[in-house]
N, C-alpha and C. Protein backbone atom coordinates (compact mmCIF):
# COMPACT_ATOMS: atom_id res chain seq x y z
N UNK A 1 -70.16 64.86 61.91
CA UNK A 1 -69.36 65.21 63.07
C UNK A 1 -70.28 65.65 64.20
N UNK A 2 -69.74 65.52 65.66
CA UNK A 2 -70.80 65.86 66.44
C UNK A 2 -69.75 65.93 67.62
N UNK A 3 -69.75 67.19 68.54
CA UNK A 3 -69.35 66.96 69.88
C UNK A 3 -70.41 66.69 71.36
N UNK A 4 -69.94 66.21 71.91
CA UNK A 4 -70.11 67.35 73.25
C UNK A 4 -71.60 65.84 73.28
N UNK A 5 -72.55 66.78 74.03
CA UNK A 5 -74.16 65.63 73.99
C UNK A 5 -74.44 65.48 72.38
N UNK A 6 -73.85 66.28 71.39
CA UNK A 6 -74.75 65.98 70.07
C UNK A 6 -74.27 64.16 69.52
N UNK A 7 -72.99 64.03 70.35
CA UNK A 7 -72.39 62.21 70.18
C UNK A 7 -73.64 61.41 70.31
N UNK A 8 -74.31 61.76 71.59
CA UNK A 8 -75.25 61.03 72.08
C UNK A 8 -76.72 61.06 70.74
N UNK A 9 -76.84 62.07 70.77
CA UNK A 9 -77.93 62.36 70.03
C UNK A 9 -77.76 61.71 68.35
N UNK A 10 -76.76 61.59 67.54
CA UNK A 10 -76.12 61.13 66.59
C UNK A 10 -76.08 59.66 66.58
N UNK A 11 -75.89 59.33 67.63
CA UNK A 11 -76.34 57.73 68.03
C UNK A 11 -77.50 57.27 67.69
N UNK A 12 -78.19 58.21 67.89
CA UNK A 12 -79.33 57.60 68.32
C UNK A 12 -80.04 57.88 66.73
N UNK A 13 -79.71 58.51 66.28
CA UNK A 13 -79.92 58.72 64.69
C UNK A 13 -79.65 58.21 63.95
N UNK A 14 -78.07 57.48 64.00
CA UNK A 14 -77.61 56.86 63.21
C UNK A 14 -78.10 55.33 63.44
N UNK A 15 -78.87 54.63 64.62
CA UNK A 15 -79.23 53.17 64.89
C UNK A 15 -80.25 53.57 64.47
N UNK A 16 -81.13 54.68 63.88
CA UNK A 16 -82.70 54.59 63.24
C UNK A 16 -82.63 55.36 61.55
N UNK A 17 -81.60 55.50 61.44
CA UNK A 17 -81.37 55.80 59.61
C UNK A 17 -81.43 54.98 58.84
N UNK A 18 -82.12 54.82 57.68
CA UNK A 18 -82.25 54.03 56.57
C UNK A 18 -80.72 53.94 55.72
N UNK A 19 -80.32 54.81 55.68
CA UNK A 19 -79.38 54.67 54.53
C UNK A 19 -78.08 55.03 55.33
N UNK A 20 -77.12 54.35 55.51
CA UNK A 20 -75.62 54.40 55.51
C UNK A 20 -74.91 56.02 55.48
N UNK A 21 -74.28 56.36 56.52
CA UNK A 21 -73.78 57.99 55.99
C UNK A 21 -72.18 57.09 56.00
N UNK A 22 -71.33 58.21 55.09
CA UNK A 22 -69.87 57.37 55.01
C UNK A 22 -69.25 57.86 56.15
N UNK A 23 -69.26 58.42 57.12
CA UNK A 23 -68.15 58.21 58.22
C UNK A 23 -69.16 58.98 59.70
N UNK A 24 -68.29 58.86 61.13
CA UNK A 24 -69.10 59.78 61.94
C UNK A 24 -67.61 59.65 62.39
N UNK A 25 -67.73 61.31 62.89
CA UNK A 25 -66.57 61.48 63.50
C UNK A 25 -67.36 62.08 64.91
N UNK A 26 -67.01 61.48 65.97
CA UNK A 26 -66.79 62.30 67.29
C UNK A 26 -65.87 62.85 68.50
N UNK A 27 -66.17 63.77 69.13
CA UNK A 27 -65.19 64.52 70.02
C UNK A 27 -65.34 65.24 70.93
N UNK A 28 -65.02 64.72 71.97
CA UNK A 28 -65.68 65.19 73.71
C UNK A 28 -66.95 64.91 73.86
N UNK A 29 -66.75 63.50 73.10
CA UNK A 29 -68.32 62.84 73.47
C UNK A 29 -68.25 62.83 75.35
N UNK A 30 -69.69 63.18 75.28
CA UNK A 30 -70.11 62.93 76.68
C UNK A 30 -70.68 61.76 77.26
N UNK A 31 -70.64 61.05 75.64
CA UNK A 31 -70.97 59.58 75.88
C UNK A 31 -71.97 58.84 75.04
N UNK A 32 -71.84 57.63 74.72
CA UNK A 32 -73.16 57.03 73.90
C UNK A 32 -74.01 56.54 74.41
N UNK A 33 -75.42 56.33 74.48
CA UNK A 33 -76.05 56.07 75.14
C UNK A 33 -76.02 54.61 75.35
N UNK A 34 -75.87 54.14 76.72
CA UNK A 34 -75.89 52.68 77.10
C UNK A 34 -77.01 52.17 76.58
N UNK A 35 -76.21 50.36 75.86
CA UNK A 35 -77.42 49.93 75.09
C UNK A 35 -77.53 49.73 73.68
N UNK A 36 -77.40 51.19 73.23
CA UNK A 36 -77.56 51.43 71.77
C UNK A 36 -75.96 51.05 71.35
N UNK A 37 -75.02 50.70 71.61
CA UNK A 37 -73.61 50.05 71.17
C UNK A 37 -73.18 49.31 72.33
N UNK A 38 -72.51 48.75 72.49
CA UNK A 38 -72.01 47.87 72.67
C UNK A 38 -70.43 47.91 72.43
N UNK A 39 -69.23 47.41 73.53
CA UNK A 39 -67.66 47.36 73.65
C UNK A 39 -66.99 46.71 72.50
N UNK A 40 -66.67 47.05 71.79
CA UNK A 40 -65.64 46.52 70.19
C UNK A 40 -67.16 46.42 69.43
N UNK A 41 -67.97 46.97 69.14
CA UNK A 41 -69.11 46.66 68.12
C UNK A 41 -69.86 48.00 67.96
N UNK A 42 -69.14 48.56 66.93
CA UNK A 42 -70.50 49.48 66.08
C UNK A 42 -70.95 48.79 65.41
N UNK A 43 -71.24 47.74 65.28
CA UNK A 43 -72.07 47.35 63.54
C UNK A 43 -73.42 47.66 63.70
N UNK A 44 -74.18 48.14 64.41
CA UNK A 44 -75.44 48.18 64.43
C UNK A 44 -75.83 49.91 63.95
N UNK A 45 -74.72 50.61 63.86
CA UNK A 45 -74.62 52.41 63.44
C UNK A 45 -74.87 52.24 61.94
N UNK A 46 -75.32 52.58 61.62
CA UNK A 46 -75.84 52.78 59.80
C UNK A 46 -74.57 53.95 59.54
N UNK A 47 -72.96 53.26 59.37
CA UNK A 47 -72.14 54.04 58.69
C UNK A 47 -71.32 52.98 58.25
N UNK A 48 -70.80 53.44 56.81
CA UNK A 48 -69.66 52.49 56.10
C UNK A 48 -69.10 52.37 56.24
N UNK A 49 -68.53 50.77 55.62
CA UNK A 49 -67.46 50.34 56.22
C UNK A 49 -66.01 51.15 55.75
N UNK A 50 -65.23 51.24 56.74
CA UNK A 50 -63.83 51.79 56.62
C UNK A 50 -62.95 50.47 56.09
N UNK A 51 -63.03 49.74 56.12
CA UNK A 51 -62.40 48.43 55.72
C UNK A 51 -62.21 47.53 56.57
N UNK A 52 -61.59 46.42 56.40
CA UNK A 52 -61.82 45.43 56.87
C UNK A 52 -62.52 45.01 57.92
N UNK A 53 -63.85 45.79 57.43
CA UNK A 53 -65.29 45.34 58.11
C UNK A 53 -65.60 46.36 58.91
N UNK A 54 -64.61 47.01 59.81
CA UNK A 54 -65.33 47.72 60.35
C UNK A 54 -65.89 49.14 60.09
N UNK A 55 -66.75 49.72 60.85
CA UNK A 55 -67.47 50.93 60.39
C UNK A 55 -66.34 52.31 60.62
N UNK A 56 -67.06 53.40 59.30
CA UNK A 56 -65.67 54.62 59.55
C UNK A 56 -66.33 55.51 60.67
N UNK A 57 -66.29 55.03 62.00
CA UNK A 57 -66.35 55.91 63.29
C UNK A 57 -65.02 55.97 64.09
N UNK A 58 -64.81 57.58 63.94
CA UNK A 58 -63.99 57.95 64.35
C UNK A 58 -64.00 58.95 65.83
N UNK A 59 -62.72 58.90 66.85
CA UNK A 59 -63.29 59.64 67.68
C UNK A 59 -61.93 60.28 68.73
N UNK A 60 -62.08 61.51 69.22
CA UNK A 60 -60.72 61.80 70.26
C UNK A 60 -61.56 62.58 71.23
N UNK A 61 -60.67 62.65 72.37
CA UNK A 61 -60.99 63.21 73.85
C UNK A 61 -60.32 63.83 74.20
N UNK A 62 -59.72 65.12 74.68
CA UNK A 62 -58.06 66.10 75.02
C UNK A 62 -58.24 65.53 76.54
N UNK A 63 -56.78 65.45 76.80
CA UNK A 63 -56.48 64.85 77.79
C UNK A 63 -57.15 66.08 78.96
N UNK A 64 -57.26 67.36 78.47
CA UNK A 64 -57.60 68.38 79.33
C UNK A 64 -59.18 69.04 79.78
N UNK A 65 -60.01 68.12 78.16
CA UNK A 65 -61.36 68.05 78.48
C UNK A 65 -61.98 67.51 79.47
N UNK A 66 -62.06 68.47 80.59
CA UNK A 66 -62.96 67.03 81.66
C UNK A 66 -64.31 67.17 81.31
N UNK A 67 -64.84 68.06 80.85
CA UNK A 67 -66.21 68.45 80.90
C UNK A 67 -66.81 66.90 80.27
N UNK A 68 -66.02 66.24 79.10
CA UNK A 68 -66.97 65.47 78.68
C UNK A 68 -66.98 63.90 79.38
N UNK A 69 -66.13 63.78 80.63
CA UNK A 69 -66.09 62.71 81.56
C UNK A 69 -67.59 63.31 82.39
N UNK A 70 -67.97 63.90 82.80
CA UNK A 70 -69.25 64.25 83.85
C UNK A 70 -70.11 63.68 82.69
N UNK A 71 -70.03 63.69 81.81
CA UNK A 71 -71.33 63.14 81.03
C UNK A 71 -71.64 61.24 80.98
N UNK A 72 -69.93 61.59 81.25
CA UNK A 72 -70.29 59.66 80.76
C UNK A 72 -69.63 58.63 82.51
N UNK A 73 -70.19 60.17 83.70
CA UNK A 73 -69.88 59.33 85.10
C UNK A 73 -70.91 57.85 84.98
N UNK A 74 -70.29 57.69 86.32
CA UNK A 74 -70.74 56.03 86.93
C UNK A 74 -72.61 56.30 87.07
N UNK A 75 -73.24 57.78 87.17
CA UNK A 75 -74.85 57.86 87.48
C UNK A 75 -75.28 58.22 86.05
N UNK A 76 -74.35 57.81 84.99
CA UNK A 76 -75.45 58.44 83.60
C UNK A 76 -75.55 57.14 82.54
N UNK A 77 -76.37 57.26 81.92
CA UNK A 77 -76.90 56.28 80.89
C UNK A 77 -76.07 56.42 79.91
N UNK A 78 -75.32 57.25 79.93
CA UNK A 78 -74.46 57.62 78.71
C UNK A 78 -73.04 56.95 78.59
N UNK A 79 -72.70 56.10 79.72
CA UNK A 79 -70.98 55.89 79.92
C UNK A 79 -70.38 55.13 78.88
N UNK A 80 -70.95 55.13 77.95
CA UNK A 80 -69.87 54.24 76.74
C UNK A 80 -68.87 55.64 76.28
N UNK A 81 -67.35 55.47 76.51
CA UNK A 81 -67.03 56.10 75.69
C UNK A 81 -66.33 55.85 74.12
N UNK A 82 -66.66 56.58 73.20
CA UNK A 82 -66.07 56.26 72.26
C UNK A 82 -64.34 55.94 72.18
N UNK A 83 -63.44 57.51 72.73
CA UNK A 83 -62.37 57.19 72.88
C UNK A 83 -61.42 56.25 73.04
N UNK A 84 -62.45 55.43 73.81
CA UNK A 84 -61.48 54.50 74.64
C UNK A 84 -60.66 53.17 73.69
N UNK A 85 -59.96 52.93 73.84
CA UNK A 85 -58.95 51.72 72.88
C UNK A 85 -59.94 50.53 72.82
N UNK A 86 -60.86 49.95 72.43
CA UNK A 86 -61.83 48.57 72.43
C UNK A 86 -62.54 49.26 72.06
N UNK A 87 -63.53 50.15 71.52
CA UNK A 87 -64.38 50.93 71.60
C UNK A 87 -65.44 50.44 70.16
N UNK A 88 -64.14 50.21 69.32
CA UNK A 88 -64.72 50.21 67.81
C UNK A 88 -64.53 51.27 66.73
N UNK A 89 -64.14 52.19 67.33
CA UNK A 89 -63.67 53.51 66.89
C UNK A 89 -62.45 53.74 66.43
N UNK A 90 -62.21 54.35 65.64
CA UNK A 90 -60.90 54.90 65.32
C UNK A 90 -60.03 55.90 66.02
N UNK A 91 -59.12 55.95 66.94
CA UNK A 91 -59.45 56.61 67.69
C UNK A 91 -57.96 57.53 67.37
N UNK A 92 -58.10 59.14 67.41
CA UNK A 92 -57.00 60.13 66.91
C UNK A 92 -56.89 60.81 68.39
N UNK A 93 -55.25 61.30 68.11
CA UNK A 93 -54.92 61.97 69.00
C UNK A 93 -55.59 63.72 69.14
N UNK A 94 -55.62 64.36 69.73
CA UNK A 94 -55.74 65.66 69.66
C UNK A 94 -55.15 66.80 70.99
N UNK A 95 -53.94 66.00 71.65
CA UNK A 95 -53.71 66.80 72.60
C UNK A 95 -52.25 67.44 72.14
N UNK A 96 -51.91 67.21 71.24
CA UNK A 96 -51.09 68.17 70.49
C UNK A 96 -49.76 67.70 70.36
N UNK A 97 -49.24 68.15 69.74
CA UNK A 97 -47.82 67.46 68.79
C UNK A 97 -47.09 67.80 69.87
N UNK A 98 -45.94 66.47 70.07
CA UNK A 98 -45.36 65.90 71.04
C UNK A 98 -45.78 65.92 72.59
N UNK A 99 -46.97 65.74 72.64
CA UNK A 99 -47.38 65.65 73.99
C UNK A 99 -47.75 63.87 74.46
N UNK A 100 -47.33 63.35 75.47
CA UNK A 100 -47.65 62.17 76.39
C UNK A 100 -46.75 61.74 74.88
N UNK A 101 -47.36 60.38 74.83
CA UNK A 101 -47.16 59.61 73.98
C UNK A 101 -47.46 59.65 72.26
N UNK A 102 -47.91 60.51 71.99
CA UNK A 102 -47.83 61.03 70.60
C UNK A 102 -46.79 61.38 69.54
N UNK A 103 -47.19 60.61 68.24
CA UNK A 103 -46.45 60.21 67.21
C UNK A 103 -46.59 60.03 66.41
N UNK A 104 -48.00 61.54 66.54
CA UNK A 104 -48.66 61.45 64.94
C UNK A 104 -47.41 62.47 64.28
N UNK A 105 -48.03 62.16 63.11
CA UNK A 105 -46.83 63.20 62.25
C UNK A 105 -48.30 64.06 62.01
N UNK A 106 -48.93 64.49 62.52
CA UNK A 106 -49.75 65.58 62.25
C UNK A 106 -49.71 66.55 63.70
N UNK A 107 -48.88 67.61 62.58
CA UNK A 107 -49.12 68.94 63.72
C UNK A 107 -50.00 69.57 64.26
N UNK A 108 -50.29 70.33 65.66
CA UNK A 108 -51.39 71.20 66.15
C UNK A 108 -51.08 71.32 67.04
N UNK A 109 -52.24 72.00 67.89
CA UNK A 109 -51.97 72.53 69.22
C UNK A 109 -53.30 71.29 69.71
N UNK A 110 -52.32 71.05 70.97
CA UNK A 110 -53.66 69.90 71.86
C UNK A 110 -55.22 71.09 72.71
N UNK A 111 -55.75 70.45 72.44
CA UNK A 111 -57.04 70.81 73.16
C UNK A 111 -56.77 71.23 74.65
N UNK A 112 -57.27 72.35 74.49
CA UNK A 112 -57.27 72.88 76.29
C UNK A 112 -58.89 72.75 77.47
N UNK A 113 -59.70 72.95 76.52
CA UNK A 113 -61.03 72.55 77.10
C UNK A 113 -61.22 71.75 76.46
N UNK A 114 -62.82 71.89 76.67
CA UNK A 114 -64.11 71.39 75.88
C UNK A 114 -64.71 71.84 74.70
N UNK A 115 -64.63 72.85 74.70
CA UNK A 115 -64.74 73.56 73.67
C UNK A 115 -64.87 72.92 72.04
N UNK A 116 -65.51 73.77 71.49
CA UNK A 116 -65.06 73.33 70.01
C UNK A 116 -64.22 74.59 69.48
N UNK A 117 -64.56 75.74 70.40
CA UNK A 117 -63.63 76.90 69.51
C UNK A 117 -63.40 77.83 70.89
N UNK A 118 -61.93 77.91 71.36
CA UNK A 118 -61.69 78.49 72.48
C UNK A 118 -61.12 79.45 72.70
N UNK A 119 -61.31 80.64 72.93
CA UNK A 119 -60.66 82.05 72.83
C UNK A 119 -59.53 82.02 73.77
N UNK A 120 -59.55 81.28 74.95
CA UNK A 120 -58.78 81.78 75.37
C UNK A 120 -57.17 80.64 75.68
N UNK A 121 -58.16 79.56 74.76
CA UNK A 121 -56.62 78.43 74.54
C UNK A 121 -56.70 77.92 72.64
N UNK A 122 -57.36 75.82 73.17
CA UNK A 122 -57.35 75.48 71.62
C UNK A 122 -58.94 74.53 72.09
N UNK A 123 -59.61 75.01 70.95
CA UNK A 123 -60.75 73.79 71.04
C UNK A 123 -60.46 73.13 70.01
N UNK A 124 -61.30 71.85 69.74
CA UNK A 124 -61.31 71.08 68.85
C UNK A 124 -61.20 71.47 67.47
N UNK A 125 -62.10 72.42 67.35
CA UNK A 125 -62.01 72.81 65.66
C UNK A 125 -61.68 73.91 65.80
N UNK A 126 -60.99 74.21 66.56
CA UNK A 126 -59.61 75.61 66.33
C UNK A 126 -58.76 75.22 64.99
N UNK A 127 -58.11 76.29 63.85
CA UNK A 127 -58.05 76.06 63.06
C UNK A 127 -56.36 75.53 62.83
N UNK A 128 -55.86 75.91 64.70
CA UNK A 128 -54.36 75.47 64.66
C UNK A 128 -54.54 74.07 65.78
N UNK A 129 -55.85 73.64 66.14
CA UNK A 129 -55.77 72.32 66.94
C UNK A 129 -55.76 71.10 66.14
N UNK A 130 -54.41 70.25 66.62
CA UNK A 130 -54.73 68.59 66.19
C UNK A 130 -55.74 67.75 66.05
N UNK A 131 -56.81 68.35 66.56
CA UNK A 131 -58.18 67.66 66.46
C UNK A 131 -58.34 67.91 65.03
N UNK A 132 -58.65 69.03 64.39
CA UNK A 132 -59.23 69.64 63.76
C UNK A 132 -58.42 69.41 62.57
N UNK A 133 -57.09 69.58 62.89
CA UNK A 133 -56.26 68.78 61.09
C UNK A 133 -56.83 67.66 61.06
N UNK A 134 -56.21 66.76 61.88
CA UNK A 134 -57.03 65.20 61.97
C UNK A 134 -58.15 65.24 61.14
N UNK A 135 -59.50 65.82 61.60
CA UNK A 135 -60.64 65.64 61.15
C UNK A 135 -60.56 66.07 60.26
N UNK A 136 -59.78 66.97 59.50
CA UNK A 136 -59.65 67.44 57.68
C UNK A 136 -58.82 65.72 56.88
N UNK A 137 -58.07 65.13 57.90
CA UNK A 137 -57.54 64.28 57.24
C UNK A 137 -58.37 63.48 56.93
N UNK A 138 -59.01 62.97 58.15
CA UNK A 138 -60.14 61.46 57.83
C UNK A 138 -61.10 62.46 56.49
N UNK A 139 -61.91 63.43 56.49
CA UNK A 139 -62.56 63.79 55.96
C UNK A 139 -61.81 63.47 54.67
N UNK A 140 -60.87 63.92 54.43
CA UNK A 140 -60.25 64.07 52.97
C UNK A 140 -59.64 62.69 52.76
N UNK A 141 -60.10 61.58 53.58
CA UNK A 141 -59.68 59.99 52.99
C UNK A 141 -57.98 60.29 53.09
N UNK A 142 -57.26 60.53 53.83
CA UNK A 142 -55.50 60.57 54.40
C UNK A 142 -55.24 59.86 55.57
N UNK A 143 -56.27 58.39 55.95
CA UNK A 143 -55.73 58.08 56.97
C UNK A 143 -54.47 57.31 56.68
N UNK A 144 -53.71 57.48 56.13
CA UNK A 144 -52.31 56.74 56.11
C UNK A 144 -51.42 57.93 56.72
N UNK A 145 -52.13 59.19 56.60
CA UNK A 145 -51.14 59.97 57.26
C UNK A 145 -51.35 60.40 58.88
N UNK A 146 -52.41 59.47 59.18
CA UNK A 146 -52.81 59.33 61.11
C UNK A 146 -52.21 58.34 61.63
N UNK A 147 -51.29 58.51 62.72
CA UNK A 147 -51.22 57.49 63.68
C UNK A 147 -51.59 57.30 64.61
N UNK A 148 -52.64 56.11 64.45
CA UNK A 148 -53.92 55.95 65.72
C UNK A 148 -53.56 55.80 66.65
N UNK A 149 -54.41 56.36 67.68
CA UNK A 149 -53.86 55.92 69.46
C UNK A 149 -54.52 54.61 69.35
N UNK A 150 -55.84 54.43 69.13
CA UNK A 150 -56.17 52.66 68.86
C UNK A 150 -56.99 52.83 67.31
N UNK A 151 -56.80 51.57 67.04
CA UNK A 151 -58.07 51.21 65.18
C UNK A 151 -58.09 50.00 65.81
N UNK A 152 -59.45 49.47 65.03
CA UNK A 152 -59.81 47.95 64.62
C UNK A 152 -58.35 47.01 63.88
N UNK A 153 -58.40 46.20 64.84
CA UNK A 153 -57.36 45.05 64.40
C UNK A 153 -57.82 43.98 63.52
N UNK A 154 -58.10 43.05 64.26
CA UNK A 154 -59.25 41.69 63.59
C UNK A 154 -59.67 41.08 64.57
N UNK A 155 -60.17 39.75 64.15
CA UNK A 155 -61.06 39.16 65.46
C UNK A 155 -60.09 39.01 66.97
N UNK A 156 -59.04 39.11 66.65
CA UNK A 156 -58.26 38.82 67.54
C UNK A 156 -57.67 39.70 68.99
N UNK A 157 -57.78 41.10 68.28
CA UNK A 157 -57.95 41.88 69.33
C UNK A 157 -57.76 43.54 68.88
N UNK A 158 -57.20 44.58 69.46
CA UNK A 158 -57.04 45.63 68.93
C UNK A 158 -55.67 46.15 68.93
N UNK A 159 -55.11 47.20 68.02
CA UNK A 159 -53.86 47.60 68.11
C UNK A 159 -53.44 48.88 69.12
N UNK A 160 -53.39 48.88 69.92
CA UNK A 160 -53.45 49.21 71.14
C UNK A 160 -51.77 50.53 71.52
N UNK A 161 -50.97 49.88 70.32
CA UNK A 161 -49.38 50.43 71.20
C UNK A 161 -49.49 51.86 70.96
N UNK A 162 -50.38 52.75 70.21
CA UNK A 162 -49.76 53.97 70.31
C UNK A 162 -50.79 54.50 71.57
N UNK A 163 -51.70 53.86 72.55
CA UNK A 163 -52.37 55.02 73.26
C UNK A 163 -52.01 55.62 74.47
N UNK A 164 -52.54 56.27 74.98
CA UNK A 164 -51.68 57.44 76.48
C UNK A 164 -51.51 56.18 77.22
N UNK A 165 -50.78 57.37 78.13
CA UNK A 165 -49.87 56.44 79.29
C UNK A 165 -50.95 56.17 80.43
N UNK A 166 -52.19 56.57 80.86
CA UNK A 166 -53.08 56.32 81.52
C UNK A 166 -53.91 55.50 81.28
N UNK A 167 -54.14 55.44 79.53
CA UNK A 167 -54.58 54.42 79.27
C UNK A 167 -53.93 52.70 79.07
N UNK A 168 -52.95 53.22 79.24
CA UNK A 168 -52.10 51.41 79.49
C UNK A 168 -52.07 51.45 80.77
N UNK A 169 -52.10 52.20 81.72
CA UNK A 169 -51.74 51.86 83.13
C UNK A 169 -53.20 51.14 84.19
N UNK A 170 -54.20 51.77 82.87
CA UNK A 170 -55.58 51.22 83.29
C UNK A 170 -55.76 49.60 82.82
N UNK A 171 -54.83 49.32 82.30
CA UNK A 171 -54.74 47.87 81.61
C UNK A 171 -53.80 47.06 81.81
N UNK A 172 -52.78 47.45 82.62
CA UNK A 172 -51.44 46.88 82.95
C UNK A 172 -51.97 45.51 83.93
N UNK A 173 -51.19 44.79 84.19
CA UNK A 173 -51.54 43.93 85.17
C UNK A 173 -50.82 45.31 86.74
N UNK A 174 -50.01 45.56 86.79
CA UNK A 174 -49.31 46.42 87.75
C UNK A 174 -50.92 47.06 88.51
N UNK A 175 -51.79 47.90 87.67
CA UNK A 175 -52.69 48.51 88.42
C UNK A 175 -53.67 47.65 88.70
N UNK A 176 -54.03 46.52 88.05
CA UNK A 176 -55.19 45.82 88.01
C UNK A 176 -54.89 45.02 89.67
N UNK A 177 -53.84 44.82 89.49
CA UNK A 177 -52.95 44.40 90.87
C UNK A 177 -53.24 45.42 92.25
N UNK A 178 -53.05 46.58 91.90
CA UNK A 178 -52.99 47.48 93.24
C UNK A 178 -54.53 48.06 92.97
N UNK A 179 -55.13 48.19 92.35
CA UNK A 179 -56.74 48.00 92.15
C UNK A 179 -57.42 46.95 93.30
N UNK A 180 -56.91 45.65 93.23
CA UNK A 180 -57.71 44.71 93.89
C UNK A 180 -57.11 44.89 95.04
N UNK A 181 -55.94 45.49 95.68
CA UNK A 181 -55.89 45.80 96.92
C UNK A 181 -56.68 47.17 97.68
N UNK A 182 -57.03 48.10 96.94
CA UNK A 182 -57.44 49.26 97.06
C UNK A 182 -58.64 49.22 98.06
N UNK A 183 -59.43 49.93 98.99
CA UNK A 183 -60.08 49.25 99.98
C UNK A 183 -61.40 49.39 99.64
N UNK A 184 -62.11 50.08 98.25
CA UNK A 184 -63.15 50.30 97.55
C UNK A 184 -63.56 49.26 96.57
N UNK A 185 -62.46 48.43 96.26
CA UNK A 185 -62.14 47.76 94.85
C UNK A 185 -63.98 46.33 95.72
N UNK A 186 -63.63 46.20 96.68
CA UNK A 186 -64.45 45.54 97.13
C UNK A 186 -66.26 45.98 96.77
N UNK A 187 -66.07 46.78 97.14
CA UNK A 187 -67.57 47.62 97.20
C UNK A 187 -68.14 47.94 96.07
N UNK A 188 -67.37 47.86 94.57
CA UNK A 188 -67.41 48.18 93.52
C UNK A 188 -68.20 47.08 92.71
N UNK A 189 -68.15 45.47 93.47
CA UNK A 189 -68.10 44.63 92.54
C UNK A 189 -69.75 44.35 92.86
């Protein structure tokens, strides 16, 4: 497991390890280092396979963490995020039971920072945050009792329907549409 920059650093460990570890879980990654992975492809991470081929990397972001977006802006080497639905990752909710689009049947409180342990809300491995059951589940081999915001599908593409509402709106044709009118969308390319 690794949050925060240790994502980055774990990367970079796991593409120079000899031997296979059985899972990596990450959370409020700040990002992987560009390069060392690649969009729908961990296979090059020395971790086992979760099944049907792909590797057991797992990963969530609280909708309220910004701290770990500055890590993976448009000026850092780091912008792969794991979270994201294509990623390769398994990807769990952690912003807390019935919040946005969530429909895990696993209870908690959603993440308020960055944090891994937050006094004055929920961090990740707070012992009443959704992150943190989650990560007892994958740990304890219960993913039948996670419902992913995205997993590995097959060659064909990814399973996509349970993730946030920002993240479909980043994929909709609707925004991709008012995107290319936007008066930056130009300057970008």
């Amino acid at each position: 497991m690794a949050h925060s920059y240790g994502t980055n650093m774990s990367i970079h460990a796991l593409t120079r390890t000899a031997h296979d570890v059985d899972s990596f879980i990450s959370f409020g990654s700040s990002g992987y280092p560009d390069g060392l992975v690649e969009d729908d492809d961990l296979g090059n991470l020395h971790v086992k396979d979760a099944g049907g081929g792909h590797p057991a990397v797992y990963a969530t972001d609280g909708f309220w963490d910004w701290t770990s977006n500055i890590g993976r802006g448009w000026w850092s080497q780091n912008s792969f995020n794991p979270a994201d639905p294509g990623s390769g990752a398994y990807i769990f909710d952690s912003d807390g039971t019935g919040q946005y689009l969530d429909a895990s049947p696993i209870d908690g409180e959603g993440v308020t920072s960055h944090s891994r342990h937050d006094g004055d809300g929920t961090g990740y491995l707070d012992l009443d945050a959704q992150a943190f059951i989650t990560v007892m589940e994958v740990l304890n081999g219960q993913h039948d009792r996670i419902d992913w915001i995205a997993e590995p599908a097959d060659e064909d593409g990814w399973d996509l329907e349970h993730h946030h509402p920002w993240r479909k709106l980043e994929r909709s044709s609707t925004w991709r549409n008012l995107e290319e009118r936007l008066p930056w969308s130009e300057e970008r390319e």
